[in-house]
Protein backbone atom coordinates (compact mmCIF):
# COMPACT_ATOMS: atom_id res chain seq x y z
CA UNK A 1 131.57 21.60 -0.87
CA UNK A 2 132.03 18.54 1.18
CA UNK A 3 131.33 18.22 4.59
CA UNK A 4 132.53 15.45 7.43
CA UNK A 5 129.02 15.19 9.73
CA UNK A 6 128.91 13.14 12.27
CA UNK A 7 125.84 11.57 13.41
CA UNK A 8 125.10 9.73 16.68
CA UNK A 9 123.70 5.79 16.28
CA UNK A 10 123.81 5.35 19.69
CA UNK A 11 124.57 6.54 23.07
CA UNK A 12 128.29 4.84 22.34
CA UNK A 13 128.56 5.62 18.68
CA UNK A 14 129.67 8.21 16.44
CA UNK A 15 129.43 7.37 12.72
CA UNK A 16 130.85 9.78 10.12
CA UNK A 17 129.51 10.45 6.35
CA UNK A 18 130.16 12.31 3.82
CA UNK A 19 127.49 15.16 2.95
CA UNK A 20 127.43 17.29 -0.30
CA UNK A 21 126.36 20.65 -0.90
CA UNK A 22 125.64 22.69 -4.10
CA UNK A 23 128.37 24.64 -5.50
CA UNK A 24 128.81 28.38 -3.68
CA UNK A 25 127.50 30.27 -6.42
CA UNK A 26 129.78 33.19 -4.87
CA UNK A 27 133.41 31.28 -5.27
CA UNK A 28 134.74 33.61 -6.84
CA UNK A 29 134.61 36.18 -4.50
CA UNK A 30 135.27 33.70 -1.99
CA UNK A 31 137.83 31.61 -3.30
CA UNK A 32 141.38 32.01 -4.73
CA UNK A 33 142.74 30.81 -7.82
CA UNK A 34 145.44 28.08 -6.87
CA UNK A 35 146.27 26.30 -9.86
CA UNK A 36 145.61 25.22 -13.58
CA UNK A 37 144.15 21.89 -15.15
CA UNK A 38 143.60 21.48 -18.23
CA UNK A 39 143.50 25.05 -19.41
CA UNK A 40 141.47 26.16 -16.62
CA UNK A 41 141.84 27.74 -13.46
CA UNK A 42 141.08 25.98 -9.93
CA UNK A 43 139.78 27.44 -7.11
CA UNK A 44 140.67 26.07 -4.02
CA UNK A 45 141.13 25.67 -1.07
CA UNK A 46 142.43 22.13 -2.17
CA UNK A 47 143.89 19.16 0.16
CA UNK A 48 144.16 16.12 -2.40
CA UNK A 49 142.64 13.38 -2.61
CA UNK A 50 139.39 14.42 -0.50
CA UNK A 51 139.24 18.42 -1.30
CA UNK A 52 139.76 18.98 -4.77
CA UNK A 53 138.34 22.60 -5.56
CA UNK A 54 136.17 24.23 -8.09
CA UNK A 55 137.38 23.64 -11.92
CA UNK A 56 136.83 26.36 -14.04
CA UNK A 57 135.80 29.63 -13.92
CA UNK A 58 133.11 31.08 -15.96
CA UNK A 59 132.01 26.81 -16.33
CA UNK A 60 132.58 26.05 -13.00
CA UNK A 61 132.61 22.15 -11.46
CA UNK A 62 132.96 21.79 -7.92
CA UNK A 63 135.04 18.65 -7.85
CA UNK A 64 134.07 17.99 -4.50
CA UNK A 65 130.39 17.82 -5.21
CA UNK A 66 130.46 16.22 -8.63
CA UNK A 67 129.48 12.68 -8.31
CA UNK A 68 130.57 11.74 -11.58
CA UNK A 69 127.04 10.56 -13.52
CA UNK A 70 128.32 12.23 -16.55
CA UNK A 71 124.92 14.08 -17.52
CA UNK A 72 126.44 16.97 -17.91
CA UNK A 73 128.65 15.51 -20.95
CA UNK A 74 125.69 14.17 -22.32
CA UNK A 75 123.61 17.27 -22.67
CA UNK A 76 126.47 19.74 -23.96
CA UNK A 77 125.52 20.57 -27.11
CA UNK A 78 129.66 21.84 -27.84
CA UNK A 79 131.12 19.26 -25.74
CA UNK A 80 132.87 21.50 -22.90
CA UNK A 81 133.53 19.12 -20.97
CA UNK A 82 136.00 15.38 -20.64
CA UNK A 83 136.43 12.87 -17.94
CA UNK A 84 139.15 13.68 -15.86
CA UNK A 85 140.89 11.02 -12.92
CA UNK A 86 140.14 12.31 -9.52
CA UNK A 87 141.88 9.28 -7.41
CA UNK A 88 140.99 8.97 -3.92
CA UNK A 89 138.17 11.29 -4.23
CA UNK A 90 135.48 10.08 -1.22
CA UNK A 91 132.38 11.11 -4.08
CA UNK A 92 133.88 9.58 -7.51
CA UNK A 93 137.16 9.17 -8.83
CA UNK A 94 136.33 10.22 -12.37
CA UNK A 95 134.99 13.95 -12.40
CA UNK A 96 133.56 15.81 -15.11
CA UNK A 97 136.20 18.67 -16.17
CA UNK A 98 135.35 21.96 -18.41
CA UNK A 99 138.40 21.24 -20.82
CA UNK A 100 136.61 23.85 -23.24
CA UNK A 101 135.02 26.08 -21.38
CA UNK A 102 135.78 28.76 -23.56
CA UNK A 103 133.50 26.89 -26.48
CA UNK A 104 130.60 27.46 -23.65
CA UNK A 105 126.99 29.01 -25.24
CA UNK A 106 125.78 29.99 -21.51
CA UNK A 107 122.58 27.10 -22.53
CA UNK A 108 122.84 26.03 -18.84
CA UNK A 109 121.78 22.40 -19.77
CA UNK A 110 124.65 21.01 -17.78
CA UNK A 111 123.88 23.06 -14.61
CA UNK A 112 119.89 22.44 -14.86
CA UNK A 113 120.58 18.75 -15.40
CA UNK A 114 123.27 18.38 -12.64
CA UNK A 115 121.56 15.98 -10.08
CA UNK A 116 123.84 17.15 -7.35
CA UNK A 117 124.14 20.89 -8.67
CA UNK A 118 127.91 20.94 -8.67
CA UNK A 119 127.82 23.41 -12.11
CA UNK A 120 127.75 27.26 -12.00
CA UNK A 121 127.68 29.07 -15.15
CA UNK A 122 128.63 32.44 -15.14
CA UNK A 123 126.35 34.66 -17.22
């Protein structure tokens, strides 16, 4: 999830960032499907470009966390996921999306190695 903060510089000024948050490991129950990419489902709430939900289900990337370093592609050993275009996305335009997630062999290299922890594999 992504999260406006503001934090005070100054009596007089109000800056706003962007933080990031793991995925909810309990989306499902708290989420509801509200479209399909891909193949997969997305879980939203989504407001495009700066929401974008959670892709997939049982390989699950929370677009809004992913900062788009690409580990994840690199350490699949059957390739589940692609680069997808996430324009206008405040964390990375380019996301990593579970195209395959069916081919998935629950090794949980992707969601170990995720630096921002934006992967949930459902066992």
């Amino acid at each position: 999830m992504l999260f406006n903060v503001e934090s005070v510089h100054s009596k007089l000024e109000i800056k706003k960032r962007w933080v990031n948050l793991p995925i909810d490991p309990e989306f499902q129950k708290k989420c509801k499907i509200v479209g399909q990419h891909q193949g997969h489902a997305v879980w939203g709430p989504i407001s495009p470009p700066q929401k974008q939900g959670i892709h997939g289900t049982d390989v699950a990337v929370d677009w809004d966390v992913c900062t788009g370093d690409g580990v994840c592609i690199d350490v699949c050993p059957v390739t589940v996921f692609d680069w997808a275009d996430a324009k206008g996305h405040p964390t990375s335009e380019k996301k990593s999306d579970p195209v395959r997630e069916k081919d998935c062999i629950k090794c949980l290299a992707c969601e170990t190695q995720c630096p921002v922890q934006a992967i949930k594999i459902t066992q």
